[in-house]
Protein backbone atom coordinates (compact mmCIF):
# COMPACT_ATOMS: atom_id res chain seq x y z
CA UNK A 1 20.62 2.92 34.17
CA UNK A 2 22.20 -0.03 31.93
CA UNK A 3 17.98 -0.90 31.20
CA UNK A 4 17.38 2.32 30.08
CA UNK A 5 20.30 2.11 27.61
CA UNK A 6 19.40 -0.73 26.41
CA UNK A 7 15.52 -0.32 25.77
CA UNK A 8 16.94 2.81 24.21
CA UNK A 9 19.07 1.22 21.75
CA UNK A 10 16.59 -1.21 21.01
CA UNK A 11 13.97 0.96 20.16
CA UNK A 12 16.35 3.19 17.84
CA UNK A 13 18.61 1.01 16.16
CA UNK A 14 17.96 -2.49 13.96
CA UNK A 15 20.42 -4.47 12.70
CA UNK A 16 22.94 -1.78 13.73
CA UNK A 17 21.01 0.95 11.44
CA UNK A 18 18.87 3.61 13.11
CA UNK A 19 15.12 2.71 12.60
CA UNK A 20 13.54 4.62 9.87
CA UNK A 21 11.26 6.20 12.37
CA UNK A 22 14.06 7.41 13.82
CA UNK A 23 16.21 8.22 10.18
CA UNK A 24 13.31 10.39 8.88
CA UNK A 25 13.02 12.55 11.77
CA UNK A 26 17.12 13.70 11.39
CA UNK A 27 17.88 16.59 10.11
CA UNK A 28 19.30 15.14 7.49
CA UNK A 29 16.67 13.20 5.96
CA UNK A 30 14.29 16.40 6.37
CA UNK A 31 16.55 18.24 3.99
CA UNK A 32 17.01 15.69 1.66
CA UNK A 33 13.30 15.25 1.49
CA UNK A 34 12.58 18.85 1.22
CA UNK A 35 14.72 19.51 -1.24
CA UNK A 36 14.14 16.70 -3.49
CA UNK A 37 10.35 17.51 -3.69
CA UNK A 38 10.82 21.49 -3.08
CA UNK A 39 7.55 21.85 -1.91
CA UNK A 40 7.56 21.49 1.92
CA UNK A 41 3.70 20.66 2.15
CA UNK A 42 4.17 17.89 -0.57
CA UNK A 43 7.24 16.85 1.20
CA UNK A 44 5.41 16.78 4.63
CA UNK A 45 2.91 14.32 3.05
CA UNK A 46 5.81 11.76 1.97
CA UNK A 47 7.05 11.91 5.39
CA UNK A 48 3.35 10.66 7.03
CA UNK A 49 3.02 8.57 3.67
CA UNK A 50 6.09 6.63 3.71
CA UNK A 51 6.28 6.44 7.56
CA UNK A 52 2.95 5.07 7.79
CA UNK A 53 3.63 2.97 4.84
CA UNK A 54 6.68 1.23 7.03
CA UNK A 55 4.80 1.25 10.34
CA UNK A 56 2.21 -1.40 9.22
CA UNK A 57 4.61 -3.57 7.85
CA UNK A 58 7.50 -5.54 10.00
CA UNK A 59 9.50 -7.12 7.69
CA UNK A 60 10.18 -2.70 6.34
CA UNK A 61 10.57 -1.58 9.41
CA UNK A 62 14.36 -4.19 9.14
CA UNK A 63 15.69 -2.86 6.15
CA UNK A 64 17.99 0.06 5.28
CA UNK A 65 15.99 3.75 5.67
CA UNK A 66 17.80 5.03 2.67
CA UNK A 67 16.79 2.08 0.44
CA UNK A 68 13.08 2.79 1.78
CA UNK A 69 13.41 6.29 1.06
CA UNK A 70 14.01 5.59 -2.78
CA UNK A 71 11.81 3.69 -3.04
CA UNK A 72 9.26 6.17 -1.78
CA UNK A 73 11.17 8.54 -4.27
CA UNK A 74 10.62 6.44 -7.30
CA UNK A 75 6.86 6.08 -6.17
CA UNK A 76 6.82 9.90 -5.71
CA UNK A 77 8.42 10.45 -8.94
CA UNK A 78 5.72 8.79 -10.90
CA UNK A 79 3.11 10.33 -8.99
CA UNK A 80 1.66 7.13 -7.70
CA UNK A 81 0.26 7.12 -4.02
CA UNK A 82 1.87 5.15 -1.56
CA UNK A 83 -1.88 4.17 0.39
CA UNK A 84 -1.29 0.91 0.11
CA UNK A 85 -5.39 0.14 -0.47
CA UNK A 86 -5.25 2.15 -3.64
CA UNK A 87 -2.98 -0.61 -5.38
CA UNK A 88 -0.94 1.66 -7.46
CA UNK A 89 3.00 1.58 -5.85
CA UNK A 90 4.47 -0.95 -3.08
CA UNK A 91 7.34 -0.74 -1.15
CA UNK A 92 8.45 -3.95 -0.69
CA UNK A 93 11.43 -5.57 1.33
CA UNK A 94 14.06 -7.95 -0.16
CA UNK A 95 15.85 -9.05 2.43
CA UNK A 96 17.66 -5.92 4.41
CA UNK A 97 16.72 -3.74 1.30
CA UNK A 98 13.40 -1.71 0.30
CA UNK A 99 12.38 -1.89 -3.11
CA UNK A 100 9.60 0.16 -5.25
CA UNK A 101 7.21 -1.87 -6.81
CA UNK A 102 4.17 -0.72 -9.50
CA UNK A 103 0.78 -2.33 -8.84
CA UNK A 104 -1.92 -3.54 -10.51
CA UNK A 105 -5.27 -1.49 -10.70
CA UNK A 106 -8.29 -2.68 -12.82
């Protein structure tokens, strides 16, 4: 019983903060998404966007889910695609903290 609480918590929580595979899934975060972008297929495709955008990358997966979400937001905003391949927006992690970041394209 104490190893399942434990694998639990360690799968769910870093640094204290829920993981942001766990954040984006509240309730919470859903309506904050949806009603930022008001379109719920458009905000369905920054939820598999920005997740997978954090799931290849460790050092995103430590920071704070509500930085990463802005950052996602400012991406978003601009109407820049978060595939990291295409080269035109980054999230990027400063220490515990997500940042948005424009790339280069020739």
């Amino acid at each position: 019983m104490i190893m399942a609480n434990i694998t639990r918590t360690n799968t769910s929580l870093t640094n204290g903060r829920p993981k942001f595979s766990v954040a984006i899934q509240s309730e919470g975060y859903k309506q904050l998404i949806n009603n930022t972008l008001g379109d719920p297929k458009v905000a369905q495709r920054f939820i598999a966007n920005i997740s997978s955008v954090v799931s290849n990358n460790y050092q995103l997966q430590k920071c704070e889910p509500a930085s990463i979400l802005s950052a996602g937001f400012q991406a978003e905003s601009l109407n820049l695609p978060l595939n990291q391949s295409l080269g035109y927006a980054y999230v990027v992690p400063y220490g515990d903290k997500a940042q948005f970041q424009v790339g280069l394209t020739f």
